[in-house]
C-alpha atoms as a PDB file:
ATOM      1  CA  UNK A   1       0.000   0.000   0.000  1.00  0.00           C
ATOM      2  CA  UNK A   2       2.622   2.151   0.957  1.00  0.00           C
ATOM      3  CA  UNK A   3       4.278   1.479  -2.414  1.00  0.00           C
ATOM      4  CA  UNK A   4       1.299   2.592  -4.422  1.00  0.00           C
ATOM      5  CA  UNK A   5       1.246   6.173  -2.378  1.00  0.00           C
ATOM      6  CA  UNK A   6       4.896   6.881  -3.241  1.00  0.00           C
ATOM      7  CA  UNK A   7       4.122   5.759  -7.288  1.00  0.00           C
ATOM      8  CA  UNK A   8       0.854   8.477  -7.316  1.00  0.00           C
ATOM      9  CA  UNK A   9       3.072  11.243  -5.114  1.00  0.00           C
ATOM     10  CA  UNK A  10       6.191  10.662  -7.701  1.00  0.00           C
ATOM     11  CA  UNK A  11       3.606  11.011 -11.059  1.00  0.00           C
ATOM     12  CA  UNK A  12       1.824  14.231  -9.321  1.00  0.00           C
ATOM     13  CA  UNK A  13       4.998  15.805  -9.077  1.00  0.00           C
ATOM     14  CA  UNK A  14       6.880  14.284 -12.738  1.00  0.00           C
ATOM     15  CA  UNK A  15       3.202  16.231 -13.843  1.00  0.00           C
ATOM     16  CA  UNK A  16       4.115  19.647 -11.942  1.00  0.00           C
ATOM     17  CA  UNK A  17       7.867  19.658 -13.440  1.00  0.00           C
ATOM     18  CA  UNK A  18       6.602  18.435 -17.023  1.00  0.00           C
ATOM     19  CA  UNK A  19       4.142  21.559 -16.961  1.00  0.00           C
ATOM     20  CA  UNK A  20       7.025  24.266 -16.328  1.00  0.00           C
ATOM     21  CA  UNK A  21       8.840  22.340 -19.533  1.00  0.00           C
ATOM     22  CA  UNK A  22       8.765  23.245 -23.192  1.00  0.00           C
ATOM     23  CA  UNK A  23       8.641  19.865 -23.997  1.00  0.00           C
ATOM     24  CA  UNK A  24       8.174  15.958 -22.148  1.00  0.00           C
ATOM     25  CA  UNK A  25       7.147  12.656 -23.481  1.00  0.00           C
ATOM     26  CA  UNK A  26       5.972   9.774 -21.193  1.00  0.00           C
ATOM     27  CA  UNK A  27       5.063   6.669 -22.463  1.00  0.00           C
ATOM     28  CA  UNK A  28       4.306   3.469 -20.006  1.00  0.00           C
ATOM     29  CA  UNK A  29       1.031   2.244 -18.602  1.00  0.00           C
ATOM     30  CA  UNK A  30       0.189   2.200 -14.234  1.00  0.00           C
ATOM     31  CA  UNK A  31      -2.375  -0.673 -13.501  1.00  0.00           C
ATOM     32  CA  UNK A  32      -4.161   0.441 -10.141  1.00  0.00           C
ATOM     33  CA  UNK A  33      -6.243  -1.980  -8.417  1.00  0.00           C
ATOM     34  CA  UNK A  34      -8.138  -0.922  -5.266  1.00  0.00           C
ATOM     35  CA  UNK A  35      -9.963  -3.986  -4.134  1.00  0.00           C
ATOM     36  CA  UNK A  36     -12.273  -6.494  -5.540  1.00  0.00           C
ATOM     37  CA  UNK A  37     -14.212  -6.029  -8.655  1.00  0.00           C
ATOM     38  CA  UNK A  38     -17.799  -5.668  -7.846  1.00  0.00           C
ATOM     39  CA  UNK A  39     -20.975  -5.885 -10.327  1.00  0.00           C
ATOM     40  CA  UNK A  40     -23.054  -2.915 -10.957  1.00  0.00           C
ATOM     41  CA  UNK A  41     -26.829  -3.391 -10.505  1.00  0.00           C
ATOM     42  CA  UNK A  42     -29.641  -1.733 -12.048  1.00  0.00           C
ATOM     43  CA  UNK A  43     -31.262   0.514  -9.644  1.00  0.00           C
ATOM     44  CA  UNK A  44     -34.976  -1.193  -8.325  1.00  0.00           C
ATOM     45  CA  UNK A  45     -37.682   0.167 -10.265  1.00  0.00           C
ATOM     46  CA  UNK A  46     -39.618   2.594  -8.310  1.00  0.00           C
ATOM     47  CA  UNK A  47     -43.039   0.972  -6.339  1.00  0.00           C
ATOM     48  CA  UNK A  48     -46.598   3.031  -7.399  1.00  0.00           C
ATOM     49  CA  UNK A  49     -49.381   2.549  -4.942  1.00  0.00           C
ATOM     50  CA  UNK A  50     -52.852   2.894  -5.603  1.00  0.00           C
ATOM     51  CA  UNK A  51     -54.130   5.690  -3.400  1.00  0.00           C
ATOM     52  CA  UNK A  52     -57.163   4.497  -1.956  1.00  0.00           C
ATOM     53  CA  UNK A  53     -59.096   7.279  -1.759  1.00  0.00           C
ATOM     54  CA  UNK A  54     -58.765   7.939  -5.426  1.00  0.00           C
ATOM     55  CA  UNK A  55     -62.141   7.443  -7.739  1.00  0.00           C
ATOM     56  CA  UNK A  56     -62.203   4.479  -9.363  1.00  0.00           C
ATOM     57  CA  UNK A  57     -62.848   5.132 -12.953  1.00  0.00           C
ATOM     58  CA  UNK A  58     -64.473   2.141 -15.287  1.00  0.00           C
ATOM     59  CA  UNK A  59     -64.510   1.932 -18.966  1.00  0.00           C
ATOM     60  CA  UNK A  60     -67.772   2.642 -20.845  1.00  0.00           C
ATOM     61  CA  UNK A  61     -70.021  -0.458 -21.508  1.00  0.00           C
ATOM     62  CA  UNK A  62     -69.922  -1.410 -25.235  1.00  0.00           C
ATOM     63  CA  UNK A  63     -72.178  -4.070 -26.264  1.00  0.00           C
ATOM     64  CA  UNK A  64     -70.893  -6.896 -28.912  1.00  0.00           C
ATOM     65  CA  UNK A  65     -72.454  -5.802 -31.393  1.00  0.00           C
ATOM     66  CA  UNK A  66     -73.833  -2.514 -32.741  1.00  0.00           C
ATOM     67  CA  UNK A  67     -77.210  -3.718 -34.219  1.00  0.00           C
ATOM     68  CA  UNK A  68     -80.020  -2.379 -32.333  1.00  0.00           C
ATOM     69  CA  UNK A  69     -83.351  -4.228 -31.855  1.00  0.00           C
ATOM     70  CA  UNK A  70     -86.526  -2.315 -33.444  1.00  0.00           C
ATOM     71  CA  UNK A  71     -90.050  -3.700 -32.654  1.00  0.00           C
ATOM     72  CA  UNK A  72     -92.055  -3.919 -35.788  1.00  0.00           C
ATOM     73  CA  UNK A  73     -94.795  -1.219 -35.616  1.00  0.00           C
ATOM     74  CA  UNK A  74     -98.229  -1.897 -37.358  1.00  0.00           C
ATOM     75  CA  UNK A  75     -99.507   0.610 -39.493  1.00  0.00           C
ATOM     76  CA  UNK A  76    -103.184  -0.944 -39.078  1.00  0.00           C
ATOM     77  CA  UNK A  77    -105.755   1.277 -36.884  1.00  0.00           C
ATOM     78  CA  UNK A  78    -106.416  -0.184 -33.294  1.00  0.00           C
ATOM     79  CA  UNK A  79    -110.122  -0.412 -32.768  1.00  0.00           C
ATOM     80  CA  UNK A  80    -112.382   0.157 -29.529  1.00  0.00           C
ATOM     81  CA  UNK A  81    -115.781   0.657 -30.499  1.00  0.00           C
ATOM     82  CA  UNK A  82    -118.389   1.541 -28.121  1.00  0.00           C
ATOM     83  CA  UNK A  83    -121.783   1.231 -29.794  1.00  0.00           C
ATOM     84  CA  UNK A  84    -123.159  -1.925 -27.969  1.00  0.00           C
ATOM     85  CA  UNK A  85    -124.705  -2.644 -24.597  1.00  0.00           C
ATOM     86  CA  UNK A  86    -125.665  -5.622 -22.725  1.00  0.00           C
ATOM     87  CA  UNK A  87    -128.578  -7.269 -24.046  1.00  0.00           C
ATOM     88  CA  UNK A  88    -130.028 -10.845 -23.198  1.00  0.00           C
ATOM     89  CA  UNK A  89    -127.560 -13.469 -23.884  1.00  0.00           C
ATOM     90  CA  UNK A  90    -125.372 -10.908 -25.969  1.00  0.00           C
ATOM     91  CA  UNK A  91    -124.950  -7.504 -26.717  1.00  0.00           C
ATOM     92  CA  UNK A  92    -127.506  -4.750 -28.684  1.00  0.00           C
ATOM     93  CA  UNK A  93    -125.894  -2.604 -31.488  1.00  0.00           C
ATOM     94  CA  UNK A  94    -127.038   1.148 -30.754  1.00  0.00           C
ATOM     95  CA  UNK A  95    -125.057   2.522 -33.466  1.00  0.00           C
ATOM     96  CA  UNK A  96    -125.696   3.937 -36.934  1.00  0.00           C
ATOM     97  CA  UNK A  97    -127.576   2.603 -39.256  1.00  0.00           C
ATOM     98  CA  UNK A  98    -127.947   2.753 -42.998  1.00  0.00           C
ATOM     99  CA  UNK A  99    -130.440   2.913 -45.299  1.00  0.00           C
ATOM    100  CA  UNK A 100    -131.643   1.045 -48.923  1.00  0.00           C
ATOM    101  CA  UNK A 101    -132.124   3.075 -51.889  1.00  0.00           C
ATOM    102  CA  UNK A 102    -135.013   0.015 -52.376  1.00  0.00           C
ATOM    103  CA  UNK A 103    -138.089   0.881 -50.273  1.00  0.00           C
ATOM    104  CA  UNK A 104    -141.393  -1.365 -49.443  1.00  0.00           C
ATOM    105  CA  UNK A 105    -144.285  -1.025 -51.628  1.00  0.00           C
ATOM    106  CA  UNK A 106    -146.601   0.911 -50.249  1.00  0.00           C
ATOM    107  CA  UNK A 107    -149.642  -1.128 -48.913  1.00  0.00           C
ATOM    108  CA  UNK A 108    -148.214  -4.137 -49.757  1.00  0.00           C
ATOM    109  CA  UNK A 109    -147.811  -6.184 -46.033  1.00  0.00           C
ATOM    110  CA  UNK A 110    -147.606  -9.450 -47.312  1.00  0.00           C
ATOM    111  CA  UNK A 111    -144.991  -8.898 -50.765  1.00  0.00           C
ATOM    112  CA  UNK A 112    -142.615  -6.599 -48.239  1.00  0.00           C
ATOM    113  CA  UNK A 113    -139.880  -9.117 -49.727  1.00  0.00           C
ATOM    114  CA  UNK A 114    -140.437  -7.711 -53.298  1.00  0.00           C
ATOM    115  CA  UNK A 115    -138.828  -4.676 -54.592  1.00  0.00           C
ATOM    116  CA  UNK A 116    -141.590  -1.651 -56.491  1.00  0.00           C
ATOM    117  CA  UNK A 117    -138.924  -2.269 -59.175  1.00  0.00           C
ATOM    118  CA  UNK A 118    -137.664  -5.834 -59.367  1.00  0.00           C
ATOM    119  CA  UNK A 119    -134.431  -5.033 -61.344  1.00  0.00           C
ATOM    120  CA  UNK A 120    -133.389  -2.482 -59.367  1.00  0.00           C
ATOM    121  CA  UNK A 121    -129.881  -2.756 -57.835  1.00  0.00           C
ATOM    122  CA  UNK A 122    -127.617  -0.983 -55.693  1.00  0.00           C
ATOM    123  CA  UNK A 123    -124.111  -0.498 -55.023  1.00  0.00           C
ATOM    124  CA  UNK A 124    -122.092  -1.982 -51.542  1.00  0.00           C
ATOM    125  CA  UNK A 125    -122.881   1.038 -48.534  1.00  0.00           C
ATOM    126  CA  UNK A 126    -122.142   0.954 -45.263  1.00  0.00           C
ATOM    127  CA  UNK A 127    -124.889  -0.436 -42.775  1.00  0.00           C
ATOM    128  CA  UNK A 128    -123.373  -0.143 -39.476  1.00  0.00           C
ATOM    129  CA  UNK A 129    -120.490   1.378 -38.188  1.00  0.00           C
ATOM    130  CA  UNK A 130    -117.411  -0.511 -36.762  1.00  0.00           C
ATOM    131  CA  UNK A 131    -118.569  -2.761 -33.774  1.00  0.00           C
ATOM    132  CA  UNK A 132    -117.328  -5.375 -32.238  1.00  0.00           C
ATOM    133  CA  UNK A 133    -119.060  -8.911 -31.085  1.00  0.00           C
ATOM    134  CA  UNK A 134    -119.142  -9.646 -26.927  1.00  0.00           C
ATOM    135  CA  UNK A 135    -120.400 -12.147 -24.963  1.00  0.00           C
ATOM    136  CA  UNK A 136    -120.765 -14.857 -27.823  1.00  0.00           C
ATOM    137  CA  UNK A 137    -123.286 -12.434 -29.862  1.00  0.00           C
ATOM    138  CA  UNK A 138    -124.367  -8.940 -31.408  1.00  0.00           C
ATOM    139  CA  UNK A 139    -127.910  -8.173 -32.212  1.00  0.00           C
ATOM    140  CA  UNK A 140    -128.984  -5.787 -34.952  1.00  0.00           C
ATOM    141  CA  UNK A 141    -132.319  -4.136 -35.718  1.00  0.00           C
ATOM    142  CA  UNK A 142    -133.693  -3.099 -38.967  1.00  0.00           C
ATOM    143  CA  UNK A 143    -137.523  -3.078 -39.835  1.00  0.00           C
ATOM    144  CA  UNK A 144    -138.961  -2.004 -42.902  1.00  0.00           C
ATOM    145  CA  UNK A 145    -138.035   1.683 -42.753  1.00  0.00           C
ATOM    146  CA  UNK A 146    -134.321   0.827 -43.755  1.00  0.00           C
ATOM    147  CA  UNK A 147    -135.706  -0.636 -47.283  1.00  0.00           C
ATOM    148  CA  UNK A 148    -135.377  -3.599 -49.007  1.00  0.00           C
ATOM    149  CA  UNK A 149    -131.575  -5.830 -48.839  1.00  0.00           C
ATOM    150  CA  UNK A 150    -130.362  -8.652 -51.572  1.00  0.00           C
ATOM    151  CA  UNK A 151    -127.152  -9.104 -49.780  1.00  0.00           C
ATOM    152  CA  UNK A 152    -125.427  -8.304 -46.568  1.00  0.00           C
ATOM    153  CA  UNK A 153    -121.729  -8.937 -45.987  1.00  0.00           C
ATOM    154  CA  UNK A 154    -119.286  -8.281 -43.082  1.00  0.00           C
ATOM    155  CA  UNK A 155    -116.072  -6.411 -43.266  1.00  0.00           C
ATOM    156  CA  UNK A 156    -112.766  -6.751 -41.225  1.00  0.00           C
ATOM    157  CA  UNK A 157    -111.415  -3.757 -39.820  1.00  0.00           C
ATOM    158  CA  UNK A 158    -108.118  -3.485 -37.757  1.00  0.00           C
ATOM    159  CA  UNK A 159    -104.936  -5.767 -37.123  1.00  0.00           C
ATOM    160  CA  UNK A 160    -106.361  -8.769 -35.706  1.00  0.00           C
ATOM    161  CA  UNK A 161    -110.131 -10.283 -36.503  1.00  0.00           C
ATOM    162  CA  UNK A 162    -113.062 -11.976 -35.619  1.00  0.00           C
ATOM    163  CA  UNK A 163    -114.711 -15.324 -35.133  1.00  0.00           C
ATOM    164  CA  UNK A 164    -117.990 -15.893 -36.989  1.00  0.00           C
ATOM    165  CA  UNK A 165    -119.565 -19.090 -35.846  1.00  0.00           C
ATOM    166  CA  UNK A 166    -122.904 -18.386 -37.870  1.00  0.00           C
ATOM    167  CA  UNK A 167    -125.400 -15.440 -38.696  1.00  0.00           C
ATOM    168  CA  UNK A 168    -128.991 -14.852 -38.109  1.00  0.00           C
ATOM    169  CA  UNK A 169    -131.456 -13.323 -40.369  1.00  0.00           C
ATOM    170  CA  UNK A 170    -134.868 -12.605 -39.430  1.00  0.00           C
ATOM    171  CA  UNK A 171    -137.150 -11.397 -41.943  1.00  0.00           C
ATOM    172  CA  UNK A 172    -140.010  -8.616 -41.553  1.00  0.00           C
ATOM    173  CA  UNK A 173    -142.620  -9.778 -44.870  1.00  0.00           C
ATOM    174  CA  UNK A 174    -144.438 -11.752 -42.445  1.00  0.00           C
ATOM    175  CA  UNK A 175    -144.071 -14.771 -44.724  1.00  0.00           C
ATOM    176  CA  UNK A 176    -140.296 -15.892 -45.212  1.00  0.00           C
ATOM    177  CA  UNK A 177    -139.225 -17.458 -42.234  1.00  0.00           C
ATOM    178  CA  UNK A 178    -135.502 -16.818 -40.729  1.00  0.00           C
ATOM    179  CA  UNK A 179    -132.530 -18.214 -41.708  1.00  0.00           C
ATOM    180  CA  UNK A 180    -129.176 -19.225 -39.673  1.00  0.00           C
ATOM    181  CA  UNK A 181    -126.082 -19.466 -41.817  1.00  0.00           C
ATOM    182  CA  UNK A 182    -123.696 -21.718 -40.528  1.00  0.00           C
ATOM    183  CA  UNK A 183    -120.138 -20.003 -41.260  1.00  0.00           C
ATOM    184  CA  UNK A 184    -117.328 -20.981 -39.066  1.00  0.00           C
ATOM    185  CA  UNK A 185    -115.205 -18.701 -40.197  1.00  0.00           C
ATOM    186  CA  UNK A 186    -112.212 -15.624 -39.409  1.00  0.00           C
ATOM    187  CA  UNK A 187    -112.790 -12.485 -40.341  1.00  0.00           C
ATOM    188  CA  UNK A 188    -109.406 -11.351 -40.497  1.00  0.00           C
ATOM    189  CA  UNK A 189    -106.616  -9.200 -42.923  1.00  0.00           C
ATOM    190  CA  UNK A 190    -106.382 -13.017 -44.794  1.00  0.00           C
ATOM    191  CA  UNK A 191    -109.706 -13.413 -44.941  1.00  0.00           C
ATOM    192  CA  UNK A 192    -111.666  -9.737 -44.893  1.00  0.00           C
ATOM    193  CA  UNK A 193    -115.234 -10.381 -45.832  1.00  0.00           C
ATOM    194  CA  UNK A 194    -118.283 -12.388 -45.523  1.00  0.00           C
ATOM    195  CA  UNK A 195    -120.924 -12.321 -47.528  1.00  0.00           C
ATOM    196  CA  UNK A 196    -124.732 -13.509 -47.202  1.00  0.00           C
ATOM    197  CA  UNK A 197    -126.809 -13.835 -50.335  1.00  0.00           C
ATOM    198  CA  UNK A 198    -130.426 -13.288 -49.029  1.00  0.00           C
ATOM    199  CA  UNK A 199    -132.007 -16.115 -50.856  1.00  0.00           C
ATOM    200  CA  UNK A 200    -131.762 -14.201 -54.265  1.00  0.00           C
ATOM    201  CA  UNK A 201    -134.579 -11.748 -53.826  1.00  0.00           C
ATOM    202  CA  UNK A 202    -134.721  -8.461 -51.993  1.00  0.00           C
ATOM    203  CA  UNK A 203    -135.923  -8.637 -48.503  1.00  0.00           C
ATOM    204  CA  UNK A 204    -136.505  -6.400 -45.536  1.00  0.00           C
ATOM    205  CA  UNK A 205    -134.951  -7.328 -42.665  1.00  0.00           C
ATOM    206  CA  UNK A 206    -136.445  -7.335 -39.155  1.00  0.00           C
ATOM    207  CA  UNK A 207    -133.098  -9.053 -37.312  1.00  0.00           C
ATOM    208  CA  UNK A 208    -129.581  -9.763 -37.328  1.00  0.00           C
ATOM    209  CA  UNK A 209    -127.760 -11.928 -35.231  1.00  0.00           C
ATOM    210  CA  UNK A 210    -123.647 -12.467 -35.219  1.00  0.00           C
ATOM    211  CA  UNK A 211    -122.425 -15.298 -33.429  1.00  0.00           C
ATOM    212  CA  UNK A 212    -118.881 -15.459 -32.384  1.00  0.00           C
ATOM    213  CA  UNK A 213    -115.941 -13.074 -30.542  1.00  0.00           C
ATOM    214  CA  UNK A 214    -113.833 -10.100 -31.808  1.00  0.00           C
ATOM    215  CA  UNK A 215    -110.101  -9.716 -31.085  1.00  0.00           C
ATOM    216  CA  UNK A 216    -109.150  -6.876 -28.946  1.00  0.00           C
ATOM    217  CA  UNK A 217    -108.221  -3.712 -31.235  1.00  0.00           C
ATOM    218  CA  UNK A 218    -110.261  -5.452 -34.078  1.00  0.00           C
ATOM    219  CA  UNK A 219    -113.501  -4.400 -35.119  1.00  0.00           C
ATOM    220  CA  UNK A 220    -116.301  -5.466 -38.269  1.00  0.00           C
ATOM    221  CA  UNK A 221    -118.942  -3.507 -39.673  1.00  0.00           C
ATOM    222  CA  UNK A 222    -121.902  -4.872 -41.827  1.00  0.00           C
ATOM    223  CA  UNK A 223    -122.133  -3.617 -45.664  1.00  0.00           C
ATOM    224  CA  UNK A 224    -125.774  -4.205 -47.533  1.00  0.00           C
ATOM    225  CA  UNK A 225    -126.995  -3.463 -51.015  1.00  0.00           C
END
């Protein structure tokens, strides 16, 4: 050890008289060793920790796919008619009702079923207005002020439909007796009408009777000509 002090105090000083000198070469190499080589190690990387009373904050809910569900909306009328009231076993139209261009001849009690004019005819019109059928039936009144009737049919109106089991006709000539026409039918957007042919002949009508049930938001009304 002692050695090594004397070599660095002789080289500090060959440096101070080599500075005062116009010129000095040294050539040589000094191997130092101060103790044993050691490795260098990377510093530890620094430690965050979460501070508690920070918010948490979550990412935004994405769904798997962008496609968005749309109920199909029906651009069919929903229906809700109000015209009827409880009546027997059924229910009793109070409603509007139409009129034939076809009256009765006058005096005439017992031909009421013949027209004044036997080929006159008529166009489709509207007999009733929408209605619906509760309680397993509907009952209509005519009489002989509304004219005389060759045909009556029945028209779907709304979304869903009815059930027609069979339909009533009473007549008011005082000769023809009723007739039930067994039908078994839906009245529906597949199926939208019904039609009656009144025995061929024109007819007043005293009575009709619909037998069945009407969907909720559907409704029917009952054409004549």
């Amino acid at each position: 050890m002692n050695n090594i002090k004397a070599l660095i105090t002789t080289l500090v000083l060959g440096s101070s008289t080599m500075a005062s000198a116009d010129s000095f070469t040294v050539s040589g190499s000094v191997s130092v060793r101060l103790g044993a080589r050691t490795t260098a190690r990377p510093l530890p990387r620094p430690v965050v920790v979460q501070d508690p009373c920070a918010p948490v904050v979550s990412a935004p809910y994405r769904p798997a796919t962008s496609q968005v569900y749309t109920p199909a909306i029906s651009t069919l009328p929903y229906f809700n008619p109000r015209n009827t009231v409880a009546y027997g076993q059924g229910m009793l139209y109070q409603g509007w009702l139409g009129s034939s261009a076809i009256k009765v001849k006058p005096n005439s009690a017992a031909n009421w079923h013949y027209a004044s004019n036997r080929v006159a005819t008529q166009n489709w019109f509207d007999l009733t207005q929408p209605t619906r059928i509760d309680n397993s039936r509907e009952y209509f009144y005519l009489g002989a002020d509304k004219g005389l009737f060759n045909m009556i049919k029945l028209d779907n109106l709304g979304a869903r439909g009815s059930r027609i089991d069979s339909i009533r006709v009473d007549y008011a000539d005082g000769i023809s007796e009723g007739k039930t026409f067994k039908l078994n039918q839906i009245l529906d957007r597949n199926h939208p009408t019904i039609t009656i042919d009144l025995d061929g002949d024109f007819r007043v009508i005293e009575r009709i009777v619909v037998f069945g049930a009407t969907d909720a938001g559907a409704a029917f009304k009952l054409q004549a000509k």
